[in-house]
Protein backbone atom coordinates (compact mmCIF):
# COMPACT_ATOMS: atom_id res chain seq x y z
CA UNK A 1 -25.03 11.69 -11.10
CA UNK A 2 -25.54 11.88 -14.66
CA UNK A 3 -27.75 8.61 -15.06
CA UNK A 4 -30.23 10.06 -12.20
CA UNK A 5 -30.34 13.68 -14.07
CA UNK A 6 -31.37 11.35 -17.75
CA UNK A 7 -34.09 9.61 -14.86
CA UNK A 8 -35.25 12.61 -13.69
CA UNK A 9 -35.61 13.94 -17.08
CA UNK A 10 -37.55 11.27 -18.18
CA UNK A 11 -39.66 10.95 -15.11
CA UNK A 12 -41.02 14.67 -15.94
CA UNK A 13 -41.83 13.97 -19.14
CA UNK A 14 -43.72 10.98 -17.79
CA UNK A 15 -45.41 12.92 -15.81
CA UNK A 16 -46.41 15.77 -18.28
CA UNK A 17 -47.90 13.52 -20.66
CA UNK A 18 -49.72 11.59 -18.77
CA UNK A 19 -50.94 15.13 -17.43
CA UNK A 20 -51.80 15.92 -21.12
CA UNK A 21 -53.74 12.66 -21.57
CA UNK A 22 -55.29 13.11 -18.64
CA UNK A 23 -56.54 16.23 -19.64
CA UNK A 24 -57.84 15.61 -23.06
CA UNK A 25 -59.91 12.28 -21.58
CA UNK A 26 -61.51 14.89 -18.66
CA UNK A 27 -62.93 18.51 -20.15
CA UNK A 28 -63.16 19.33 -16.30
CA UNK A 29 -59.04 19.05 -15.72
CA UNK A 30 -57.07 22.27 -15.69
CA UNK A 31 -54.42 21.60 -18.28
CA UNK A 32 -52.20 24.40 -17.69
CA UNK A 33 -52.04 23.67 -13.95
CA UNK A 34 -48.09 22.96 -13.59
CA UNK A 35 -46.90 20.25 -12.54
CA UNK A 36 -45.57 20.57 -8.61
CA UNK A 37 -41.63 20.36 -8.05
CA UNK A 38 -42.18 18.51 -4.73
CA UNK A 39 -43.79 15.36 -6.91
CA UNK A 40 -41.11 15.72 -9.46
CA UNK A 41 -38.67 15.73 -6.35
CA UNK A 42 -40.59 12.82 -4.81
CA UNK A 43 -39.95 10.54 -8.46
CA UNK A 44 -36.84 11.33 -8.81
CA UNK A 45 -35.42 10.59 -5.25
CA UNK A 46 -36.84 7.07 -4.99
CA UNK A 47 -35.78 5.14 -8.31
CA UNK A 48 -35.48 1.26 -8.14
CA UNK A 49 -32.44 -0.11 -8.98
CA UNK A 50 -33.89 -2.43 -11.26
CA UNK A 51 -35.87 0.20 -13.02
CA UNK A 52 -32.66 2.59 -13.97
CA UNK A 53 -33.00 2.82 -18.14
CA UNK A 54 -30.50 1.44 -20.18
CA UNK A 55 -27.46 3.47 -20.60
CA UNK A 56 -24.80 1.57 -23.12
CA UNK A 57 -26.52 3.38 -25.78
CA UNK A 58 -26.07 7.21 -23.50
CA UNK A 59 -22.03 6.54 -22.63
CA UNK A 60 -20.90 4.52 -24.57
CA UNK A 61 -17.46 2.25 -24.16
CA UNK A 62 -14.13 4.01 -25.04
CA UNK A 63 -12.76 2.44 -28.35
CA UNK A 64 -9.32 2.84 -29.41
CA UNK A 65 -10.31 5.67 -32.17
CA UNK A 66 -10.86 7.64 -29.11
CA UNK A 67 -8.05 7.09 -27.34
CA UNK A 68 -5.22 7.20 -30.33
CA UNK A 69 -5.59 8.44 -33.38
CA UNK A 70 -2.71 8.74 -36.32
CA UNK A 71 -2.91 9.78 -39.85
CA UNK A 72 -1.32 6.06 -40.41
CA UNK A 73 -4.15 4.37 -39.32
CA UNK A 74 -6.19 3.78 -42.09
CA UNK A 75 -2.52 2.16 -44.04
CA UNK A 76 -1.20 -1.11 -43.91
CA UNK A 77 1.98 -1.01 -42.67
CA UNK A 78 2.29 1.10 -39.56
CA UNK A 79 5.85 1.42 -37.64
CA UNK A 80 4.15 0.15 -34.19
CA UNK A 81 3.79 -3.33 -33.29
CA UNK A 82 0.02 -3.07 -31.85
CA UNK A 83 -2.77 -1.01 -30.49
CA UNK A 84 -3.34 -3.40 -27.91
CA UNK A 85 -2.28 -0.83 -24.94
CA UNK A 86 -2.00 -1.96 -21.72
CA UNK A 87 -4.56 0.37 -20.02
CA UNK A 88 -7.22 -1.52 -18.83
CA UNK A 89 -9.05 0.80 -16.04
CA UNK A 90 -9.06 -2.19 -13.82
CA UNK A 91 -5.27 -2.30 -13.49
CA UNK A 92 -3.26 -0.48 -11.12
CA UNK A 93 0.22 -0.31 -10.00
CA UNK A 94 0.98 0.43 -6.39
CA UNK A 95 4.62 0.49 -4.68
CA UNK A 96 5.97 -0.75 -1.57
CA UNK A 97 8.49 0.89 0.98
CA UNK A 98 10.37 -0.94 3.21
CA UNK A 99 12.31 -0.41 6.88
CA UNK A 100 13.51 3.32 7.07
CA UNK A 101 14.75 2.56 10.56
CA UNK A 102 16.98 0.32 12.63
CA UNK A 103 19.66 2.72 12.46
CA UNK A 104 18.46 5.04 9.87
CA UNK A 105 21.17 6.11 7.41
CA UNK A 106 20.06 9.84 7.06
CA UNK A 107 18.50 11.39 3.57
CA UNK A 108 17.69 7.80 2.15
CA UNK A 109 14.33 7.35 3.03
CA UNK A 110 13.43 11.27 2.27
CA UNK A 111 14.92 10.99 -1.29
CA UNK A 112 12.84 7.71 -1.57
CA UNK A 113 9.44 10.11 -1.13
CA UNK A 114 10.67 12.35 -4.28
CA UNK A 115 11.11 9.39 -6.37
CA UNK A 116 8.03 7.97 -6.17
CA UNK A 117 6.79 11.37 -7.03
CA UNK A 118 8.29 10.82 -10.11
CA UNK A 119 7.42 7.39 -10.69
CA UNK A 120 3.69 7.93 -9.83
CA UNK A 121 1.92 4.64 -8.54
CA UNK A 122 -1.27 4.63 -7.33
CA UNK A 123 -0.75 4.20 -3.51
CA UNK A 124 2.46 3.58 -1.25
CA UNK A 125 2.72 0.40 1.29
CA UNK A 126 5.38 0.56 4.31
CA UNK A 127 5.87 -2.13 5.55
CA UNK A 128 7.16 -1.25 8.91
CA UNK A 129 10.08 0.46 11.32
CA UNK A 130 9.42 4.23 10.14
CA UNK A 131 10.91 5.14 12.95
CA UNK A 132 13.96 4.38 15.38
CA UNK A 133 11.37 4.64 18.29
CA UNK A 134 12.11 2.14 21.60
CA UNK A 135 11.36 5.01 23.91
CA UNK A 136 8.54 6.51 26.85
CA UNK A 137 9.85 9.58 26.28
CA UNK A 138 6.99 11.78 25.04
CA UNK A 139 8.59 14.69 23.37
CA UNK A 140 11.27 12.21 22.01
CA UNK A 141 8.43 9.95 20.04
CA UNK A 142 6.83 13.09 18.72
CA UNK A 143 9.97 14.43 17.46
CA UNK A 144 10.60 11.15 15.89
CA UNK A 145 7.06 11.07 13.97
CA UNK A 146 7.28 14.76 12.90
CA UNK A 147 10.51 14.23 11.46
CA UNK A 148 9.26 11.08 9.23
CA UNK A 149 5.65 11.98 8.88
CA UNK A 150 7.58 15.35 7.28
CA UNK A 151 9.08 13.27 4.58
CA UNK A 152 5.73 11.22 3.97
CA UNK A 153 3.78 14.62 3.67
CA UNK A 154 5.47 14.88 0.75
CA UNK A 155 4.07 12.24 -0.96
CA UNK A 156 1.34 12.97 -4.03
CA UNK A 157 -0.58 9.76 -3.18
CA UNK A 158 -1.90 7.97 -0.25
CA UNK A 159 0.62 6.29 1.92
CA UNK A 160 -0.87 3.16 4.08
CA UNK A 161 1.85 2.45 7.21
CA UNK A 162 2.01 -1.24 8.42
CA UNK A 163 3.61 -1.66 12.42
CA UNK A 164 6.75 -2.65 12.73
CA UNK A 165 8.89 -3.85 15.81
CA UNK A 166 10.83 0.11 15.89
CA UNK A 167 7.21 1.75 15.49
CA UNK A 168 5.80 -0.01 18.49
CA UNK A 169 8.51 -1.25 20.78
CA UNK A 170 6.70 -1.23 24.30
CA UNK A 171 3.16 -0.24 25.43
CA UNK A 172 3.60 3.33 25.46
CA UNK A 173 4.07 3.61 21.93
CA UNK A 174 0.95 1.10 21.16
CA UNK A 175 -1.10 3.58 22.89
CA UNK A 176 0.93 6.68 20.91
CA UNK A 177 0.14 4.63 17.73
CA UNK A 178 -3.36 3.69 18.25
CA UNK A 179 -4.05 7.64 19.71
CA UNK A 180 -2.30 9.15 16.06
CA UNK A 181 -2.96 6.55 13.38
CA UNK A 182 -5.74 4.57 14.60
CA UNK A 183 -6.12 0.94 14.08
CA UNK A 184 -2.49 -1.62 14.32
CA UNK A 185 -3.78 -3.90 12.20
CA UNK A 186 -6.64 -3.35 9.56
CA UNK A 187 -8.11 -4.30 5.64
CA UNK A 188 -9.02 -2.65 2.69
CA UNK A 189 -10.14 -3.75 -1.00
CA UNK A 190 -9.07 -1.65 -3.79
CA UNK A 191 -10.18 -2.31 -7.45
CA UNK A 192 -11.57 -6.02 -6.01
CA UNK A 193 -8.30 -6.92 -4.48
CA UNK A 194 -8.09 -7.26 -0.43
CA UNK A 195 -4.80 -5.72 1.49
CA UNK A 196 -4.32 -7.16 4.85
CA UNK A 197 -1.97 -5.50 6.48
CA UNK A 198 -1.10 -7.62 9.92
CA UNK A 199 0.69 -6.13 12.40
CA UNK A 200 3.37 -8.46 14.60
CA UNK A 201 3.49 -6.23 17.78
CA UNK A 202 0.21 -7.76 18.91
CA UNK A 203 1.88 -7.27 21.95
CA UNK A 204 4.75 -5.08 21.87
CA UNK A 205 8.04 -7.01 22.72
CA UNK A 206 10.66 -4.45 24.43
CA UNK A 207 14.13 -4.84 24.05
CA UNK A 208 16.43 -5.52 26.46
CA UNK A 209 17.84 -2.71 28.61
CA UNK A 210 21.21 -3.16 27.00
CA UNK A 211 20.40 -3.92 23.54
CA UNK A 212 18.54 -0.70 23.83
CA UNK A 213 21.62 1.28 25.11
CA UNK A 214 23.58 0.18 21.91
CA UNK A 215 20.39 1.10 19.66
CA UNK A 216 20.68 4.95 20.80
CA UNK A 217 24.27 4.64 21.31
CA UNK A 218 24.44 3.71 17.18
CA UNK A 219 21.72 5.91 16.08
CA UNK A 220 23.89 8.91 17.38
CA UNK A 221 27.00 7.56 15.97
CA UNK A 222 25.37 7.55 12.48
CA UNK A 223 23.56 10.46 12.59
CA UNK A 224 27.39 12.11 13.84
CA UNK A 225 29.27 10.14 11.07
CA UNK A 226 27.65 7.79 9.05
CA UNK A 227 30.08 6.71 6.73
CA UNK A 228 32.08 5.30 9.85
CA UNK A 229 28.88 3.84 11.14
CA UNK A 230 28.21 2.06 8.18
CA UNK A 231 31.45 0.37 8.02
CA UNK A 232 31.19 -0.45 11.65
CA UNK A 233 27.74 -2.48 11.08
CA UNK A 234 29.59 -4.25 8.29
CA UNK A 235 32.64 -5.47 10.49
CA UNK A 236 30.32 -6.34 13.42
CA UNK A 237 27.96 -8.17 11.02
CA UNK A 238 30.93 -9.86 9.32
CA UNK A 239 32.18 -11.07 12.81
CA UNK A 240 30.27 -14.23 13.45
CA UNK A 241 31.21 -15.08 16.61
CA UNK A 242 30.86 -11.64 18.28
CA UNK A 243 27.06 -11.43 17.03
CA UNK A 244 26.40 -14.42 18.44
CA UNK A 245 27.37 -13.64 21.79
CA UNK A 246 24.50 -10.95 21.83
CA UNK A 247 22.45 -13.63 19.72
CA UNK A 248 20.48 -15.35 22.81
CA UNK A 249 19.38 -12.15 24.42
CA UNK A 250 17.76 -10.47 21.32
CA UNK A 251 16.10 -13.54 19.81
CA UNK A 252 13.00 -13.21 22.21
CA UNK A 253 12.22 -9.48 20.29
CA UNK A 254 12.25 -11.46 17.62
CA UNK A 255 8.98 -13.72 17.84
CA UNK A 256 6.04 -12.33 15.50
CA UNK A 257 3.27 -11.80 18.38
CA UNK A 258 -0.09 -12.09 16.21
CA UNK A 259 -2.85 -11.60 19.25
CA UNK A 260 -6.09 -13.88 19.05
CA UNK A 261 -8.25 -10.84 18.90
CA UNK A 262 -6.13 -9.91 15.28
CA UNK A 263 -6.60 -13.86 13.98
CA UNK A 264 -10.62 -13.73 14.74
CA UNK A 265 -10.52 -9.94 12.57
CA UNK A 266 -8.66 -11.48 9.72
CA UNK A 267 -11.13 -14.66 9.96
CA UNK A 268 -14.01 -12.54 9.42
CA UNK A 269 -12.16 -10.14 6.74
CA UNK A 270 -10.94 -13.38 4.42
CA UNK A 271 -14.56 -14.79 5.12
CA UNK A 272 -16.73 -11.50 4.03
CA UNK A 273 -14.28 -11.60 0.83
CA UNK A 274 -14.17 -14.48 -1.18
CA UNK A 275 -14.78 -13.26 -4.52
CA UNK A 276 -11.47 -10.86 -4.60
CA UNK A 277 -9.50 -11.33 -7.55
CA UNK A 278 -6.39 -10.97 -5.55
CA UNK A 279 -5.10 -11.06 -1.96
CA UNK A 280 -1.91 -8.92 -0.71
CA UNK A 281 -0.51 -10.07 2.55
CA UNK A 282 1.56 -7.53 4.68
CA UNK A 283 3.49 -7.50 7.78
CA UNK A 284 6.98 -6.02 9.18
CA UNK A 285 8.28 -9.36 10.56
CA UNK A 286 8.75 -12.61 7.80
CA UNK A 287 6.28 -14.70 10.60
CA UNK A 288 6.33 -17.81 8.00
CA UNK A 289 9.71 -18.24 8.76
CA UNK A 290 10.53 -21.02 11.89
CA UNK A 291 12.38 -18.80 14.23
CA UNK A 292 9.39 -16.21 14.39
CA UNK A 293 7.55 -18.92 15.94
CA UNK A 294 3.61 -17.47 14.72
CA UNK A 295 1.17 -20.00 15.34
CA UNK A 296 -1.61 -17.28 14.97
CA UNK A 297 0.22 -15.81 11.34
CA UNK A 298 -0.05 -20.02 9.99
CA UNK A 299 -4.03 -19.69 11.13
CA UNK A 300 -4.66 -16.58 8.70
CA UNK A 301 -2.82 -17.73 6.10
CA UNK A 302 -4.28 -20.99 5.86
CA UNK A 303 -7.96 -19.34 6.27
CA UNK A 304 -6.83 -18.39 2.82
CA UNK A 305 -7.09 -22.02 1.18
CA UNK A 306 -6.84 -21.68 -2.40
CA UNK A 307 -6.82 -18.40 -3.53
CA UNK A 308 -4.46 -17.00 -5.24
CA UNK A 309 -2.19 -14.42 -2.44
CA UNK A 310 1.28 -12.69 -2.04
CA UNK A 311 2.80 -12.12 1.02
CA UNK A 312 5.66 -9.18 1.58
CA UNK A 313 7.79 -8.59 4.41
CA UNK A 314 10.52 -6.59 5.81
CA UNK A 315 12.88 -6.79 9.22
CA UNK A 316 15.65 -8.18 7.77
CA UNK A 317 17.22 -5.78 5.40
CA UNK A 318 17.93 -7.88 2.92
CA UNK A 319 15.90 -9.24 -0.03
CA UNK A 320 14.78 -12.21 -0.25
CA UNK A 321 12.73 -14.49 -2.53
CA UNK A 322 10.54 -17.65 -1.56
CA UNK A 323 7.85 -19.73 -3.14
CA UNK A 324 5.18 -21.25 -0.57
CA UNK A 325 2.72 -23.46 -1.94
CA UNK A 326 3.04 -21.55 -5.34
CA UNK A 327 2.50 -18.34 -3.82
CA UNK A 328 5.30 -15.61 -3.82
CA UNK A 329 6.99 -14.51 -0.32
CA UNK A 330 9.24 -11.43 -0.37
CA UNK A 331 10.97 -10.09 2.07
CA UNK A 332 12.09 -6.55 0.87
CA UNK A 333 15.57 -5.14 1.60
CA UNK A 334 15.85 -1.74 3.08
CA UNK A 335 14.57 2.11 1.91
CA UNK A 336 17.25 3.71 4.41
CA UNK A 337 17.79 1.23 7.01
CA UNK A 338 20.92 -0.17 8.38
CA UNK A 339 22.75 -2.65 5.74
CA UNK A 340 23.96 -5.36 7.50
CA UNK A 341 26.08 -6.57 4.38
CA UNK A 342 27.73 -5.69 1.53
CA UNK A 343 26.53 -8.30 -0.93
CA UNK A 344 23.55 -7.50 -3.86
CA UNK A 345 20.39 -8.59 -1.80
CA UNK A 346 21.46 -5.67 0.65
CA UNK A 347 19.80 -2.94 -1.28
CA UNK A 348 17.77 0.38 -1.00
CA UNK A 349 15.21 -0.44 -3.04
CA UNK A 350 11.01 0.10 -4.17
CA UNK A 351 9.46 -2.83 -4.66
CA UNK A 352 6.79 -2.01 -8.05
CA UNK A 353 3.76 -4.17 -8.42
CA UNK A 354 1.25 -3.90 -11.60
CA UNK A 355 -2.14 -5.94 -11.08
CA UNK A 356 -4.09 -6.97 -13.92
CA UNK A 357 -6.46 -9.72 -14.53
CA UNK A 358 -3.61 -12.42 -14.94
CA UNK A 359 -2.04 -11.07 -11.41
CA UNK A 360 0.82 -9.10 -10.21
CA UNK A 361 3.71 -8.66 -11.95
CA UNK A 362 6.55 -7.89 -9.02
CA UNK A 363 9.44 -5.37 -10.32
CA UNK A 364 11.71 -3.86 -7.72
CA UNK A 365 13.75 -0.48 -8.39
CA UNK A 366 17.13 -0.09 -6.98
CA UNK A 367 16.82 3.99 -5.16
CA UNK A 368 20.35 4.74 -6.55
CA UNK A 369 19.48 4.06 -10.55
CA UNK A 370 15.99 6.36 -10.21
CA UNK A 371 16.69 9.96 -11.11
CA UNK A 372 13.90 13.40 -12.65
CA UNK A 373 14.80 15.42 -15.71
CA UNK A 374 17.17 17.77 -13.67
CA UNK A 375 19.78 15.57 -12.58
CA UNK A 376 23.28 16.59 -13.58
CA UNK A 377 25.67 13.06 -14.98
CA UNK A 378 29.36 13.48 -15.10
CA UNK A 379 30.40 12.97 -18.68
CA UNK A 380 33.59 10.86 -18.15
CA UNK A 381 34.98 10.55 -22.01
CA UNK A 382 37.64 7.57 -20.72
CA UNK A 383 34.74 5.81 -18.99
């Protein structure tokens, strides 16, 4: 706005002196005449690109005498390293959150929201299974969404949701979804770097009618007692051969369905952006992996070809850490969902990502060692 106010300006005193010339080469002009705001209007409204003035010299780049200033600047020896700060304005730090639900353990995810208050990124990323969901039962799924979209409201920043299996479990919640959030799958480019965000319920895949009696059967147990629940996962986890007796009849919720329709609208998205900087890939289910069997996910990603990408993932609740073709894959543990083990990759965690020119730089945050100003430590002397 400020460049077309110094164009207008100029413009009007364009037209005033050439009004003034005008004038003294013609005795029969009427110099004070004024000039009419409808042709200063019409100037000013209709600028070439090309034809915009020069500005560097007007605003001027931000040096570092702006930006920090010390009375030990003009010394030799200063007690800082450098003034090389790490704030270029084309950085940016976003976080991701990962699967609240398949058998949400209650007040993680919610005290998740407050800390990323406190930490402040840029934008959230979900990457699926908000909710515990695998119902048709209206007044059930909008209880469900109230109660998370609550804890999301909370948020100071925007929050982007990606699907995941719990979110859309059969058609009726597709058409929930698609009615309250829009779009399943979709694209956006922030600061030159493209987020696809893929959805693998492209159908929905139900689960089976007694799988889906032990889901609410468990998700009332924990809400009831979850420090028993919890320990119950862990021995039925830890028992091999009982897990695998279920195994056979679960597996086929397991495939990442990635509709044609999606492939073609990723096509055209990695096509119409070839000069990002950066590409983030996201979906709920890890569909490089064999046993998701995703044809249509190997498609996207190779539409790719050589430029640089990371993809992140959830499902599993458990990190993990993979290179592909010198590109990072991460499959995030959980931000409240059911551990199904007790070792160090089963974690409640924020993933952190900075991007700058030379790429991301991937931290991730355990929830439990994030705490504000007000928190109150025991001070154990013998500890």
């Amino acid at each position: 706005m400020r460049h077309l106010s110094i164009l207008g300006f100029i413009c009007l005193v364009v037209v005033l002196v050439t009004s003034i010339i005008a004038c003294d080469s013609d005795s029969d002009c009427d110099c004070t005449e004024p000039v009419s705001t409808e042709e200063t209007i019409s100037i000013t409204e209709t600028p070439k690109v090309e034809q915009l003035p020069d500005t560097s010299e007007i605003m001027p780049t931000e040096t570092i005498e702006e930006i920090f200033v010390s009375d030990l600047m003009l010394e030799g020896a200063a007690p800082w390293t450098s003034t090389n700060f790490t704030n270029d304005s084309e950085d940016f730090q976003f976080a991701i959150v990962s699967d609240r639900a398949g058998i949400h353990r209650p007040g993680v995810f919610a005290g998740a929201m407050d800390q990323l208050n406190l930490l402040q990124p840029e934008f959230v990323i979900n990457i699926g299974d908000l909710i515990e969901g695998y119902t048709e039962d209206e007044v059930e799924l909008n209880k469900m969404w109230e109660e998370v979209d609550g804890m999301i409201d909370s948020l100071e920043m925007p929050f982007f949701r990606v699907v995941g299996n719990h979110d859309m479990g059969n058609d009726f919640m597709r058409q929930d979804w698609l009615n309250r959030y829009g779009k399943d799958y979709y694209h956006f480019v922030y600061k030159n770097a493209l987020f696809l965000c893929i959805s693998t319920e492209d159908p929905p895949s139900p689960l089976p009618i007694e799988t889906l009696e032990q889901l609410k059967w468990f998700v009332d147990f924990m809400e009831n007692d979850p420090e028993a629940a919890v320990q119950m996962a862990l021995d039925y986890y830890g028992n091999k051969s009982e897990y695998e007796e279920d195994a056979e009849d679960y597996s086929a919720t397991e495939v990442a369905n990635i509709s044609n329709e999606q492939v073609e609208y990723f096509l055209n998205v990695i096509e119409e952006n070839q000069d990002v900087r950066w590409t983030y890939v996201f979906l709920h289910k890890p569909a490089w992996r064999e046993e998701y069997q995703s044809s249509n996910y190997t498609t996207i990603v190779q539409a790719l070809g050589d430029r640089p990408y990371t993809v992140f993932a959830g499902h599993e609740h458990k990190y993990q850490y993979e290179e592909i073709g010198g590109r990072d894959h991460i499959i995030l543990g959980a931000t409240g969902g059911l551990m199904k083990g007790a070792g160090p990759a089963y974690i409640d965690h924020i993933s952190w990502v900075t991007m700058s020119d030379d790429g991301p730089e991937i931290s991730n945050l355990k929830l439990d060692g994030i705490f504000g100003k007000m928190v109150e430590l025991d001070d154990d002397s013998d500890s």
